[in-house]
PDB file of N, CA and C in Angstrom:
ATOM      1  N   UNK A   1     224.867 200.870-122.665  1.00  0.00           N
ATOM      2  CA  UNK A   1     224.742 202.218-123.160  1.00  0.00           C
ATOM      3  C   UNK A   1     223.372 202.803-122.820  1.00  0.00           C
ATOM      4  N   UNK A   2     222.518 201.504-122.461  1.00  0.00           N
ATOM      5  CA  UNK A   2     221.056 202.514-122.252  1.00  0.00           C
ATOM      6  C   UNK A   2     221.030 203.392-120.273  1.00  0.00           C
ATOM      7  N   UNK A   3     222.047 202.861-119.539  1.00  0.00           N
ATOM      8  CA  UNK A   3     221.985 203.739-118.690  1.00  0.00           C
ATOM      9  C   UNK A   3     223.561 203.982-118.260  1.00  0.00           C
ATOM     10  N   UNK A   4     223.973 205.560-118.670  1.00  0.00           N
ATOM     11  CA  UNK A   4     225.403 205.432-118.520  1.00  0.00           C
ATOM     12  C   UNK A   4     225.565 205.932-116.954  1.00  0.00           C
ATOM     13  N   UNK A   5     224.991 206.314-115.950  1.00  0.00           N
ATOM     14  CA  UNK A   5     224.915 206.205-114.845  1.00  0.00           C
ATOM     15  C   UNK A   5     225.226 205.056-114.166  1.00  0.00           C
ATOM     16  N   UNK A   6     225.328 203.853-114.518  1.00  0.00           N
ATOM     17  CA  UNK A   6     225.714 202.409-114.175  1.00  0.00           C
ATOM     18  C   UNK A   6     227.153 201.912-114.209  1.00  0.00           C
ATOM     19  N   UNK A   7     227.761 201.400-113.216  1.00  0.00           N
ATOM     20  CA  UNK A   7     229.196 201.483-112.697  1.00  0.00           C
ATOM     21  C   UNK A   7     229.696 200.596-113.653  1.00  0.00           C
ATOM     22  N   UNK A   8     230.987 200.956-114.626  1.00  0.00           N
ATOM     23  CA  UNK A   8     231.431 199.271-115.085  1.00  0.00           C
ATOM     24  C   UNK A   8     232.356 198.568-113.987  1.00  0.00           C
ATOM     25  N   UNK A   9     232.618 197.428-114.354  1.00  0.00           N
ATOM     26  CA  UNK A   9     233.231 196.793-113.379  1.00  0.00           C
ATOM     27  C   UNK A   9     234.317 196.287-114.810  1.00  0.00           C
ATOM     28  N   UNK A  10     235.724 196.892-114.534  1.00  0.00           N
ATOM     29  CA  UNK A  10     236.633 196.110-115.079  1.00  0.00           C
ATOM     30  C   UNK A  10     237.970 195.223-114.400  1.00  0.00           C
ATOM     31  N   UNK A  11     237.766 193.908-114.385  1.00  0.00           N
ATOM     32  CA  UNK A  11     238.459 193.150-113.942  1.00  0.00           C
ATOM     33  C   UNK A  11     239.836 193.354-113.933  1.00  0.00           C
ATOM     34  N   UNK A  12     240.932 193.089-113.158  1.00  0.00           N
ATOM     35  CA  UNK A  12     242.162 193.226-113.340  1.00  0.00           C
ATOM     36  C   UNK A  12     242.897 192.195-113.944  1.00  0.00           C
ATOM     37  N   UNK A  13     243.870 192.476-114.387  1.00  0.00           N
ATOM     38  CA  UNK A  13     244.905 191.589-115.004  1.00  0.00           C
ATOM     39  C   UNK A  13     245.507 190.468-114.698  1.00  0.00           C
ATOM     40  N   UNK A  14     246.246 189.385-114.267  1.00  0.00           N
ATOM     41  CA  UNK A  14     246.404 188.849-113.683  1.00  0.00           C
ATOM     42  C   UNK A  14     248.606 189.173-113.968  1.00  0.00           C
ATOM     43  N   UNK A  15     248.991 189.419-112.995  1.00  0.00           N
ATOM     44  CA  UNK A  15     250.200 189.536-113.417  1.00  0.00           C
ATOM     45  C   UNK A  15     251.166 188.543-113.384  1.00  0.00           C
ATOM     46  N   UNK A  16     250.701 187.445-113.614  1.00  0.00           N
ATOM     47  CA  UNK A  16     251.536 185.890-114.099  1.00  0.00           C
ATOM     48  C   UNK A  16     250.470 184.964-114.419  1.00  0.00           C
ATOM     49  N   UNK A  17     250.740 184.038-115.879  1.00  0.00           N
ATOM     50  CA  UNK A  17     249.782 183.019-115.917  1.00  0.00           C
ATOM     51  C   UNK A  17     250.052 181.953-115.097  1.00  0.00           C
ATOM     52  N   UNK A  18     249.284 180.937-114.782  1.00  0.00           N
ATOM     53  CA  UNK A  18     249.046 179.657-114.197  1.00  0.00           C
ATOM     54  C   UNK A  18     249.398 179.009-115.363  1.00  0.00           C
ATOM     55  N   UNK A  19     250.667 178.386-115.505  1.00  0.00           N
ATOM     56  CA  UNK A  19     250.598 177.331-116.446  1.00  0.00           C
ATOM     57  C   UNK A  19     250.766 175.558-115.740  1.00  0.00           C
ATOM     58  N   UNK A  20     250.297 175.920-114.642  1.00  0.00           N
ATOM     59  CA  UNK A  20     249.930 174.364-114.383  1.00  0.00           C
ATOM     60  C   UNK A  20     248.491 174.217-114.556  1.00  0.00           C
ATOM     61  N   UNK A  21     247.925 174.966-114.274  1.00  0.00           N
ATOM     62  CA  UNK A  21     246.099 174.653-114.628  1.00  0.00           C
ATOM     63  C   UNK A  21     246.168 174.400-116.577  1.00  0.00           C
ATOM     64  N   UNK A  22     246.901 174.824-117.415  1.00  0.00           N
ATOM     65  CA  UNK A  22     246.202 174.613-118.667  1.00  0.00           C
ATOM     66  C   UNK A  22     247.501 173.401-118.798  1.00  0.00           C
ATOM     67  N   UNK A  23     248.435 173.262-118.342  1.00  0.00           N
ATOM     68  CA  UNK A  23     249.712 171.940-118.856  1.00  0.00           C
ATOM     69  C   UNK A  23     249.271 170.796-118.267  1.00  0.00           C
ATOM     70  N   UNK A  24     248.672 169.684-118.837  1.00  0.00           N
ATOM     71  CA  UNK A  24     248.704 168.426-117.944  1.00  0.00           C
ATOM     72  C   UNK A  24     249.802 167.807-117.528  1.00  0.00           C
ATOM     73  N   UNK A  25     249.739 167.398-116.415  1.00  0.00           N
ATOM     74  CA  UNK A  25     250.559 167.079-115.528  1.00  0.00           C
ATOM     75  C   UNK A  25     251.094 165.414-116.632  1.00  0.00           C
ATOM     76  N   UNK A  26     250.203 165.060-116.674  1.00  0.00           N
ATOM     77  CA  UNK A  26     250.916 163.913-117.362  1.00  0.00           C
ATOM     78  C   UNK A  26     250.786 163.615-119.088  1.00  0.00           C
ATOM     79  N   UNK A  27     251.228 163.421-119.967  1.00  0.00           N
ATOM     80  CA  UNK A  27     251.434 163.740-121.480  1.00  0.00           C
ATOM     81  C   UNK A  27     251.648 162.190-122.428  1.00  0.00           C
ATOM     82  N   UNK A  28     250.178 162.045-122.541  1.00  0.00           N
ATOM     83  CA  UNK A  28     249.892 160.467-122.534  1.00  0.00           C
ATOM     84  C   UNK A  28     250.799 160.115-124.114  1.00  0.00           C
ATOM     85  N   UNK A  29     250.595 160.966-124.739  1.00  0.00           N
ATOM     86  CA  UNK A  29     250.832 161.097-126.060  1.00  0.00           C
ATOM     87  C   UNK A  29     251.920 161.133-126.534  1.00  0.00           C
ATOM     88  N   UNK A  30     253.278 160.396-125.875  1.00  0.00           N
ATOM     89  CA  UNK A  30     254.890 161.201-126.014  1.00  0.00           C
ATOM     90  C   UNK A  30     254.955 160.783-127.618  1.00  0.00           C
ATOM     91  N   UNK A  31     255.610 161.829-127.987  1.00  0.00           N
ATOM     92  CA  UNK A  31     256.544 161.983-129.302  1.00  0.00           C
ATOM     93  C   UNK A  31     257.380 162.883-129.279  1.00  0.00           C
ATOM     94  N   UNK A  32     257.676 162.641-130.814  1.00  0.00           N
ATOM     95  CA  UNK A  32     259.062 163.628-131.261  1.00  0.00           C
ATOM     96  C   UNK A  32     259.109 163.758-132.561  1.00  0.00           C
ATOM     97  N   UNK A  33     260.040 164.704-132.634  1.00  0.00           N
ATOM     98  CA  UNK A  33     260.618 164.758-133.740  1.00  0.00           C
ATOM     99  C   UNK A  33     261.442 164.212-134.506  1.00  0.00           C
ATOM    100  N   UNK A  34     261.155 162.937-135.552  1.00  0.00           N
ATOM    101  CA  UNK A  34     261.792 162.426-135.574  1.00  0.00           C
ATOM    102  C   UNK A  34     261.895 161.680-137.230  1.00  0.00           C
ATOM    103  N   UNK A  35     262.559 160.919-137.908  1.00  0.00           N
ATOM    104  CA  UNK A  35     261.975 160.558-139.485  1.00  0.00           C
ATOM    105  C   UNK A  35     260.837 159.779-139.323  1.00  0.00           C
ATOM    106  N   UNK A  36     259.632 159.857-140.255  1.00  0.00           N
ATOM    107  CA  UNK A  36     258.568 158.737-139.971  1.00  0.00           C
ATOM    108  C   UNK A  36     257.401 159.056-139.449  1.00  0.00           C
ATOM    109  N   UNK A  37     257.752 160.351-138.464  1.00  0.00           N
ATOM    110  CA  UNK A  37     256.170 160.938-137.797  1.00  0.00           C
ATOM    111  C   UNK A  37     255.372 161.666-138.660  1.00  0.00           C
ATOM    112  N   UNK A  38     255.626 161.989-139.515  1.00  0.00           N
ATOM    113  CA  UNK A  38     254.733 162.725-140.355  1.00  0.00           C
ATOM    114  C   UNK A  38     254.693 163.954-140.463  1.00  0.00           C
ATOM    115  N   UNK A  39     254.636 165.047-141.270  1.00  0.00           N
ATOM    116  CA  UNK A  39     254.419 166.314-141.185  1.00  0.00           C
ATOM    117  C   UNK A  39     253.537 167.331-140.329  1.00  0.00           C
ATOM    118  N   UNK A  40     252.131 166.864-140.008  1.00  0.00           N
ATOM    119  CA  UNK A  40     251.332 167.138-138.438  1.00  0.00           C
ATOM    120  C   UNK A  40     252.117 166.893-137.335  1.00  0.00           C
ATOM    121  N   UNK A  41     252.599 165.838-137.127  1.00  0.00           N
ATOM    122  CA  UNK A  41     252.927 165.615-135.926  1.00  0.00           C
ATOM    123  C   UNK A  41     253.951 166.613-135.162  1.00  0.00           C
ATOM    124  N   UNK A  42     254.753 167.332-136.270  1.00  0.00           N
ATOM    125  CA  UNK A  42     255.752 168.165-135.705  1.00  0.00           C
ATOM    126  C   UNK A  42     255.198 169.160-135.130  1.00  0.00           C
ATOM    127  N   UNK A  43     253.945 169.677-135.482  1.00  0.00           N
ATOM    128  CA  UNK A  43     253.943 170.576-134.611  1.00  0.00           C
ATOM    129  C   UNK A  43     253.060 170.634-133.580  1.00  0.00           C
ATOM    130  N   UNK A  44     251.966 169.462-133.564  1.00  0.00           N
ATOM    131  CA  UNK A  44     251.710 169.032-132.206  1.00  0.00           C
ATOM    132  C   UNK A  44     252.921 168.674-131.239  1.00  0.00           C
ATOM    133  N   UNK A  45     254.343 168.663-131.749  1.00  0.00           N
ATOM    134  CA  UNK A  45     255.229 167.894-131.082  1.00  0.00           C
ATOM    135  C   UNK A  45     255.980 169.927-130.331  1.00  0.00           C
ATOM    136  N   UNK A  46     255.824 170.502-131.308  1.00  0.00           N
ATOM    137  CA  UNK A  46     256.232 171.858-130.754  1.00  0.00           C
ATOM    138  C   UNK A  46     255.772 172.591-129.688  1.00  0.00           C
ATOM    139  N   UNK A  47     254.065 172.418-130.060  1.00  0.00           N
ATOM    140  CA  UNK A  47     252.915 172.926-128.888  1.00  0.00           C
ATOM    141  C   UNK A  47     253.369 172.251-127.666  1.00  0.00           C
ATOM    142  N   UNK A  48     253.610 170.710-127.433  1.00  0.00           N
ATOM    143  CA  UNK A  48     253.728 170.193-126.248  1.00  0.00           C
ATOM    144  C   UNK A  48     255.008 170.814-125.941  1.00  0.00           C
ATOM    145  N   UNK A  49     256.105 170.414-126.450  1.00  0.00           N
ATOM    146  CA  UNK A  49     257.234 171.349-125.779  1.00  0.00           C
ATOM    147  C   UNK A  49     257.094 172.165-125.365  1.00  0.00           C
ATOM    148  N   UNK A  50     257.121 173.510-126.116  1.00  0.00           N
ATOM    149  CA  UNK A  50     256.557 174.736-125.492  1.00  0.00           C
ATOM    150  C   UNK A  50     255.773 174.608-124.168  1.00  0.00           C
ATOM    151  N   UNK A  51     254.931 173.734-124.034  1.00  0.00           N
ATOM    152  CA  UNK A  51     254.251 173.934-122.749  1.00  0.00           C
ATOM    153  C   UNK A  51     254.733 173.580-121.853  1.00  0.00           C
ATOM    154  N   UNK A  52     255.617 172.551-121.780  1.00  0.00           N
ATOM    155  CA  UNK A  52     256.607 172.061-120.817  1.00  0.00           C
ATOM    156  C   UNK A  52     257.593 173.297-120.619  1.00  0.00           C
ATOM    157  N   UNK A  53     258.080 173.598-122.001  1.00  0.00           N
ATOM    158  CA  UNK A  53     259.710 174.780-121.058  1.00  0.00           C
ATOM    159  C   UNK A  53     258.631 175.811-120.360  1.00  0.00           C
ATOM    160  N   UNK A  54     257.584 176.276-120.914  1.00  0.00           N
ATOM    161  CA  UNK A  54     256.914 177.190-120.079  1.00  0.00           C
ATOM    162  C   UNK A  54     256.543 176.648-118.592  1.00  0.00           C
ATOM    163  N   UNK A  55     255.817 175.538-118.404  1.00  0.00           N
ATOM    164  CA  UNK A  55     256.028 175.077-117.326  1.00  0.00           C
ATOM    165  C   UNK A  55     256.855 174.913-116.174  1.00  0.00           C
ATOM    166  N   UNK A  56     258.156 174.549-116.454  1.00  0.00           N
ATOM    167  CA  UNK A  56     259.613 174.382-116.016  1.00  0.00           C
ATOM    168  C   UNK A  56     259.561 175.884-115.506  1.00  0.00           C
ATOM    169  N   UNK A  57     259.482 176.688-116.645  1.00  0.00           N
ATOM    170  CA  UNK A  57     260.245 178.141-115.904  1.00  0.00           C
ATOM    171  C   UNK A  57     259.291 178.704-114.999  1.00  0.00           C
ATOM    172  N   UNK A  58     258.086 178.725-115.374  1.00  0.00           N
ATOM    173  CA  UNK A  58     256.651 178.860-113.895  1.00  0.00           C
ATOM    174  C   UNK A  58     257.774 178.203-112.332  1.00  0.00           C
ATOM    175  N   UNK A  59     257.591 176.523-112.534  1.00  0.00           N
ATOM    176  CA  UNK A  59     258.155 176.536-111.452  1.00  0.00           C
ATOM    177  C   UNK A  59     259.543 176.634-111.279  1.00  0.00           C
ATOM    178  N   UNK A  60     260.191 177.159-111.902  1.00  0.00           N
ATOM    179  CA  UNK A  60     261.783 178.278-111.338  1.00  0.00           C
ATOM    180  C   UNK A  60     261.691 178.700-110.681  1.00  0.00           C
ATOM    181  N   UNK A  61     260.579 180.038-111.560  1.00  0.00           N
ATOM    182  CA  UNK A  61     260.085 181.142-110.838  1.00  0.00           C
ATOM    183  C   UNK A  61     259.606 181.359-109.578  1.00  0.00           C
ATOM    184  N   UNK A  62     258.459 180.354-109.653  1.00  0.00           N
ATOM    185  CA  UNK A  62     258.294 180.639-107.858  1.00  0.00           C
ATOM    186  C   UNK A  62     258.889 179.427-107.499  1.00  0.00           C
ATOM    187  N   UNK A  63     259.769 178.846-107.435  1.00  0.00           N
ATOM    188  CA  UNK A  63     261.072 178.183-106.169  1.00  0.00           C
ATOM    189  C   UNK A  63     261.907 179.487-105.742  1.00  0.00           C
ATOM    190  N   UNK A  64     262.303 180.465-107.280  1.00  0.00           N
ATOM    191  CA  UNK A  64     263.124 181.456-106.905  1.00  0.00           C
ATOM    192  C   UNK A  64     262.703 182.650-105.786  1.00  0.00           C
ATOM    193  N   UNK A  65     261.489 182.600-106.277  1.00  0.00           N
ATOM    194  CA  UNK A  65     260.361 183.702-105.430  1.00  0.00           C
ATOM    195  C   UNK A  65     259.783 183.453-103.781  1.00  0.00           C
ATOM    196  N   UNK A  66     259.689 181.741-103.861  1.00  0.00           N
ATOM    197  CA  UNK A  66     259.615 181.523-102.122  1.00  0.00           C
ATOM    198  C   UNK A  66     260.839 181.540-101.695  1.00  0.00           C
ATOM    199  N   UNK A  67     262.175 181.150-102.463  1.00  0.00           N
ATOM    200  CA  UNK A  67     263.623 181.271-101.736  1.00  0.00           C
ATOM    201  C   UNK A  67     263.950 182.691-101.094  1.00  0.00           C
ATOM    202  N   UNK A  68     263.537 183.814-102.025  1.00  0.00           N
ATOM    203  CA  UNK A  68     263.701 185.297-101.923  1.00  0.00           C
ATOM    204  C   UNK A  68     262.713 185.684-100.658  1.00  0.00           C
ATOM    205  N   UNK A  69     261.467 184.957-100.839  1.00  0.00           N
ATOM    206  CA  UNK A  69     261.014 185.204 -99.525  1.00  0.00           C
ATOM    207  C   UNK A  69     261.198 184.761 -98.111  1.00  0.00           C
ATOM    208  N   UNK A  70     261.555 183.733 -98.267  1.00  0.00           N
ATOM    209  CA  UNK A  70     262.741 183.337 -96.937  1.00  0.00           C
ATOM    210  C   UNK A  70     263.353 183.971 -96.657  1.00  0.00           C
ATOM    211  N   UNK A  71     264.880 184.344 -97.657  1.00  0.00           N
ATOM    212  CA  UNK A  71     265.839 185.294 -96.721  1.00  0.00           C
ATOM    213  C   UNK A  71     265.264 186.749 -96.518  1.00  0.00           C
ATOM    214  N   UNK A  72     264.012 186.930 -96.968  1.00  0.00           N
ATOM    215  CA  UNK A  72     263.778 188.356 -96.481  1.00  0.00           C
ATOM    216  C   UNK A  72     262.914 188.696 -95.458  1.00  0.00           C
ATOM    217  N   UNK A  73     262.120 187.269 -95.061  1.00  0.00           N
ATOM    218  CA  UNK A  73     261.920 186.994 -93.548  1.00  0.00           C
ATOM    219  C   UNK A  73     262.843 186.857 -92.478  1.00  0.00           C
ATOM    220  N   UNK A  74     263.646 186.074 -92.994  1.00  0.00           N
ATOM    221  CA  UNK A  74     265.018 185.715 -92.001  1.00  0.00           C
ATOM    222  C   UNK A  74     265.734 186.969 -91.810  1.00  0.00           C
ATOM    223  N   UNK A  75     265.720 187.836 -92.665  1.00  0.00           N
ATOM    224  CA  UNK A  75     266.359 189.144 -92.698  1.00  0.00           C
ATOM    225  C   UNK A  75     265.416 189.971 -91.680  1.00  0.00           C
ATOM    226  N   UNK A  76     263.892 189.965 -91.688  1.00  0.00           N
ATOM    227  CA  UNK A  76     263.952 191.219 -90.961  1.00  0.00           C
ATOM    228  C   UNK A  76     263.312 190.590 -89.650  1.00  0.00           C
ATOM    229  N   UNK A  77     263.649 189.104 -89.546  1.00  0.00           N
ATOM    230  CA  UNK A  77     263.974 188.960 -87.978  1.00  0.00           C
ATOM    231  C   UNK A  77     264.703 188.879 -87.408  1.00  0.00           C
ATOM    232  N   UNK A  78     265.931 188.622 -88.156  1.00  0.00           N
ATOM    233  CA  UNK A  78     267.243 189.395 -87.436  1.00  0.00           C
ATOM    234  C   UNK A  78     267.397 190.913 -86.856  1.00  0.00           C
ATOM    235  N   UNK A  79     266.565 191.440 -88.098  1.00  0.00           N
ATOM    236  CA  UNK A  79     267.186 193.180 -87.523  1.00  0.00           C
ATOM    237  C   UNK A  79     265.861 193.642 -86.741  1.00  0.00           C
ATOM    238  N   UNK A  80     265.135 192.888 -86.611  1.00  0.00           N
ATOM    239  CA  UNK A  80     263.858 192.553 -85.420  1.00  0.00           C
ATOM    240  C   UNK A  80     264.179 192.149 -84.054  1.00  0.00           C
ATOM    241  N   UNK A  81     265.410 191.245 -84.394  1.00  0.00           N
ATOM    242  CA  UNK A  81     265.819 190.982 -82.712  1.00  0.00           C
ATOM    243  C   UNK A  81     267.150 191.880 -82.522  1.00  0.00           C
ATOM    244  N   UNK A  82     268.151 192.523 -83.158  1.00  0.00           N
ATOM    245  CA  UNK A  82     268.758 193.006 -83.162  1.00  0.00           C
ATOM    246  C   UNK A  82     268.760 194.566 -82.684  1.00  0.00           C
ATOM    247  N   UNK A  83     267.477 195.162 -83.136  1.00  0.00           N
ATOM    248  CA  UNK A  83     266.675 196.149 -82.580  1.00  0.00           C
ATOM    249  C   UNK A  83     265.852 196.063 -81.222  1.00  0.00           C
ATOM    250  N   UNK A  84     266.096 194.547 -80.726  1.00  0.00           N
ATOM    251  CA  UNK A  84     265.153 194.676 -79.704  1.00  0.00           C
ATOM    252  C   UNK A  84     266.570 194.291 -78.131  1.00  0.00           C
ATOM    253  N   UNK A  85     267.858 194.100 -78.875  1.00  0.00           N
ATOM    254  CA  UNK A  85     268.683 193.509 -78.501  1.00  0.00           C
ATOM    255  C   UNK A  85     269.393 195.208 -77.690  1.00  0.00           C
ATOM    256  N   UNK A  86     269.323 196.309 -78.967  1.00  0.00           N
ATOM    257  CA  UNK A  86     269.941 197.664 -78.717  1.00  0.00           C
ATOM    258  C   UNK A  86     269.072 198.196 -77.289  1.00  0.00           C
ATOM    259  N   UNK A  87     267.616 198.080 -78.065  1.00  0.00           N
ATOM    260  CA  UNK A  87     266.887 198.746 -77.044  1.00  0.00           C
ATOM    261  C   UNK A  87     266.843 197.797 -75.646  1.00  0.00           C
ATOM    262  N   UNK A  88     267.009 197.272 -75.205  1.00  0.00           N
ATOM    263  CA  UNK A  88     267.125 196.310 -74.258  1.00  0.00           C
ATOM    264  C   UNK A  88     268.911 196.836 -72.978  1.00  0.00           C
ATOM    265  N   UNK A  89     270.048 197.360 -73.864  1.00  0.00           N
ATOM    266  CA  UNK A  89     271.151 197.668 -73.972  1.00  0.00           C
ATOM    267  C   UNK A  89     271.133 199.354 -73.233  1.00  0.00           C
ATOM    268  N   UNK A  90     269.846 199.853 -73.815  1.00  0.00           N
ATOM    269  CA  UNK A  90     270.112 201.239 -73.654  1.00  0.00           C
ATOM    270  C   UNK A  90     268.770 201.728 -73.058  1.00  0.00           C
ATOM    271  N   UNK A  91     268.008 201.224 -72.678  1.00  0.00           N
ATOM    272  CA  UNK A  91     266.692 200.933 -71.924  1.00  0.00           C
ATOM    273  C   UNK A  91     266.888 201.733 -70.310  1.00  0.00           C
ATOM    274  N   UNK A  92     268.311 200.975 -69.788  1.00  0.00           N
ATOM    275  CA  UNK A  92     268.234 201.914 -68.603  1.00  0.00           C
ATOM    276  C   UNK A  92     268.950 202.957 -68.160  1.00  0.00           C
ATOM    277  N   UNK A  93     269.391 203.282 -68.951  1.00  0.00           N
ATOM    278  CA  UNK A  93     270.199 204.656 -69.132  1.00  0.00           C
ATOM    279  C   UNK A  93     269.493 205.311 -69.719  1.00  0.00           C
ATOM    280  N   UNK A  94     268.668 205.293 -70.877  1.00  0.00           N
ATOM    281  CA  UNK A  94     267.054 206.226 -70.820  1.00  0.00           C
ATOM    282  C   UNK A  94     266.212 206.612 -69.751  1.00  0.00           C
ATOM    283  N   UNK A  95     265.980 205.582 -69.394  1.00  0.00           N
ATOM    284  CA  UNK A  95     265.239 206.109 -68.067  1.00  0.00           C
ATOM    285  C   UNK A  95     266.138 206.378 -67.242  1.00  0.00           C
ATOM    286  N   UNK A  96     267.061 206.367 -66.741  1.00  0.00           N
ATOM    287  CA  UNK A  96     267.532 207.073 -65.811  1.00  0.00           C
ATOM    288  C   UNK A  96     267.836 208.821 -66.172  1.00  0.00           C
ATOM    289  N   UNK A  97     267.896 209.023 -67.586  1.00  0.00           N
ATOM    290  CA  UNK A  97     267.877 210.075 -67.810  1.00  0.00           C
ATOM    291  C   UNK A  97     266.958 210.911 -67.758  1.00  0.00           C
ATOM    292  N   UNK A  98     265.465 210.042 -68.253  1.00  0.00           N
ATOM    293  CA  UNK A  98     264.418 210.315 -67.951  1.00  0.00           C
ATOM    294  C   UNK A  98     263.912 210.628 -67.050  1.00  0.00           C
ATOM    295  N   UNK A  99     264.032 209.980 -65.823  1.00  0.00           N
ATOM    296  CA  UNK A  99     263.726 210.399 -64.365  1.00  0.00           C
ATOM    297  C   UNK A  99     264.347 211.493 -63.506  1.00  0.00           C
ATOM    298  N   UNK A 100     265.719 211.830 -63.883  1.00  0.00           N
ATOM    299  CA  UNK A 100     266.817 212.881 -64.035  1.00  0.00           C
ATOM    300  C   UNK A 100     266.013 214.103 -64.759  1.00  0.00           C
ATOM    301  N   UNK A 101     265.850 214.358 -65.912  1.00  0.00           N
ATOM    302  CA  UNK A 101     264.610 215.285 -66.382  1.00  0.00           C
ATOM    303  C   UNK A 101     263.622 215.611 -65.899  1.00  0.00           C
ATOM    304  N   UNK A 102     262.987 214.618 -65.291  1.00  0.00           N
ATOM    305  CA  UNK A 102     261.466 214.877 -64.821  1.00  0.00           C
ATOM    306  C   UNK A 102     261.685 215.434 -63.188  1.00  0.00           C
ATOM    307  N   UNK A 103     262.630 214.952 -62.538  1.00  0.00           N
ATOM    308  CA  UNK A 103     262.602 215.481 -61.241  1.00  0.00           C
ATOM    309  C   UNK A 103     263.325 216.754 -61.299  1.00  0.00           C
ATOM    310  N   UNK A 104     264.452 217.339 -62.378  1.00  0.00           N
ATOM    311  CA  UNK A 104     264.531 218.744 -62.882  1.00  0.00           C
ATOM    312  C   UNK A 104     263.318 219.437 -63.015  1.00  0.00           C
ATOM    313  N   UNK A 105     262.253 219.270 -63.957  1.00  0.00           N
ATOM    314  CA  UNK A 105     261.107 220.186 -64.048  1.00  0.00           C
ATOM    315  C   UNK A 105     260.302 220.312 -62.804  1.00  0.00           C
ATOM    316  N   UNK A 106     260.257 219.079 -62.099  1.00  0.00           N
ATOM    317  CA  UNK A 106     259.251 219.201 -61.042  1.00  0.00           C
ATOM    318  C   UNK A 106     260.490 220.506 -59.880  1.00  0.00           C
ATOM    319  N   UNK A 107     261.665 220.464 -59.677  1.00  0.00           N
ATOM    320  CA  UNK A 107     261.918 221.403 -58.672  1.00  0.00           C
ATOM    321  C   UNK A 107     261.977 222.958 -59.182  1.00  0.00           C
ATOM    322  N   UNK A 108     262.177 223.328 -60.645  1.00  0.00           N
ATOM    323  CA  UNK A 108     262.173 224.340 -61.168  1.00  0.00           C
ATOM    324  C   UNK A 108     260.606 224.953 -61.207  1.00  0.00           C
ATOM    325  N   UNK A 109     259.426 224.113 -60.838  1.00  0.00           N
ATOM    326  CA  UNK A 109     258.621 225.012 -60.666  1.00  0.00           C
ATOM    327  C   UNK A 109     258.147 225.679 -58.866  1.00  0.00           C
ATOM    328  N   UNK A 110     257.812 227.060 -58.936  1.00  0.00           N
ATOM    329  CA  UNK A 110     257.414 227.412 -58.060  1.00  0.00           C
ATOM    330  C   UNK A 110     256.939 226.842 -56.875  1.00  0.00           C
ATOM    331  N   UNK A 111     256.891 227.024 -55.459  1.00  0.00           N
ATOM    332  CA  UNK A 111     256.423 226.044 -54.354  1.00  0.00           C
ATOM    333  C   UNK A 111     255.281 226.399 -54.592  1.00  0.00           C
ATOM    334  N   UNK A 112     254.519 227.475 -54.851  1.00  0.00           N
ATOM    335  CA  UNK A 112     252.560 227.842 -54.737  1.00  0.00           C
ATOM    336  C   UNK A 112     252.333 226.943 -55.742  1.00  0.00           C
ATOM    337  N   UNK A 113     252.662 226.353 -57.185  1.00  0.00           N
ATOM    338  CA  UNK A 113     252.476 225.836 -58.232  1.00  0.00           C
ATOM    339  C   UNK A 113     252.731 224.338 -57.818  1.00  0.00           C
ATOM    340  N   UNK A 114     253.634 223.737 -57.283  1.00  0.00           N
ATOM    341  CA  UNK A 114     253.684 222.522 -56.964  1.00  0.00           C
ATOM    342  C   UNK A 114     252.302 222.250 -55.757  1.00  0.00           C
ATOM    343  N   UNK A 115     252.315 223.065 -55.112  1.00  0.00           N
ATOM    344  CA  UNK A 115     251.209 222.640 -53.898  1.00  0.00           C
ATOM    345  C   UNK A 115     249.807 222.475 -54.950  1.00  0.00           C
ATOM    346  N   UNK A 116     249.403 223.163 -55.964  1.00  0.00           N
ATOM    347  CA  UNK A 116     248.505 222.978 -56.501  1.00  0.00           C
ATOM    348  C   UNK A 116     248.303 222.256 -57.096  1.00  0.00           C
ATOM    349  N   UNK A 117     249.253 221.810 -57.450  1.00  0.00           N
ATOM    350  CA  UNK A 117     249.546 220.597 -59.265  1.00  0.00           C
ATOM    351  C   UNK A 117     249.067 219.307 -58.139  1.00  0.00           C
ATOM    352  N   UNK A 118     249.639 219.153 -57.006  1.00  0.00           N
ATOM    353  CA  UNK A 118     249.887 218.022 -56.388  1.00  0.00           C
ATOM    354  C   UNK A 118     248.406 217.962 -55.734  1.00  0.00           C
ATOM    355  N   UNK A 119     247.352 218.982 -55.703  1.00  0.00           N
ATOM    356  CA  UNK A 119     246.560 219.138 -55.152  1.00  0.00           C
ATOM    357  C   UNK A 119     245.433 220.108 -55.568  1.00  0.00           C
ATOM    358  N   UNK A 120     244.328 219.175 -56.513  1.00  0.00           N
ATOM    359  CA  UNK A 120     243.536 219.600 -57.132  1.00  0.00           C
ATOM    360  C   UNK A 120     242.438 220.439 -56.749  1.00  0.00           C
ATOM    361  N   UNK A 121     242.504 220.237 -55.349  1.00  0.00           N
ATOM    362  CA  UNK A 121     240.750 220.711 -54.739  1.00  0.00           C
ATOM    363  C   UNK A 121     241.510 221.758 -53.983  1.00  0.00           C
ATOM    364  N   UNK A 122     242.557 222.543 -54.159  1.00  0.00           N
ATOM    365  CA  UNK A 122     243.271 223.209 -53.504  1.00  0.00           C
ATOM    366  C   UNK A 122     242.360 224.302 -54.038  1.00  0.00           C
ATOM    367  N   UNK A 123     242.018 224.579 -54.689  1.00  0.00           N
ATOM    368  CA  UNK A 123     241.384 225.810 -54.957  1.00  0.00           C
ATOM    369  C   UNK A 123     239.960 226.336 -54.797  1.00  0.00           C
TER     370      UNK A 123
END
């Protein structure tokens, strides 16, 4: 507040947590729910669950998310070669039309105008 001329910097959000960085991979501690564990234990026994189904569905998610990105690579190299398959198809019948056009304009202009076009120092 003492100089409000000074830029803040606010960080962005992150739009999915990492729940493999805070879930250990391995869960030295197994229990359950079960008669005999005691009243604490249940819900240390809840916290760990929870972190596991959260875990599990993290990696769903992105198995589901690199699968989706596959077929939508595979997708637009199909219509990548498929587009290159048309133009390839119709490539010389463009230009032939093209060259058909261009030798139209060149006879529709004037003979004094062609001698010049064709010949810069003509003047």
């Amino acid at each position: 507040m003492q100089n409000p001329n000074k830029p803040v910097v606010i960080p962005e959000q992150r739009k999915w947590k990492d729940f493999m960085q805070s879930v250990p991979t391995f869960v030295r501690n197994v229990m359950g729910c079960r008669a005999g564990a005691g009243s604490s234990e249940f819900h240390v026994y809840r916290h760990l669950r929870r972190q596991e189904y959260a875990r599990q569905k993290m990696l769903q998610a992105k198995s589901v998310k690199e699968q989706l990105d596959e077929e939508h690579q595979r997708k637009l190299q199909e219509n990548q070669k498929e587009a290159e398959e048309k133009t390839t198809k119709k490539r010389p019948k463009c230009l032939k039309k093209y060259s058909k056009k261009c030798r139209l304009q060149k006879s529709q202009l004037p003979k004094d105008d062609r001698a010049v076009k064709g010949n810069e120092d003509y003047q």
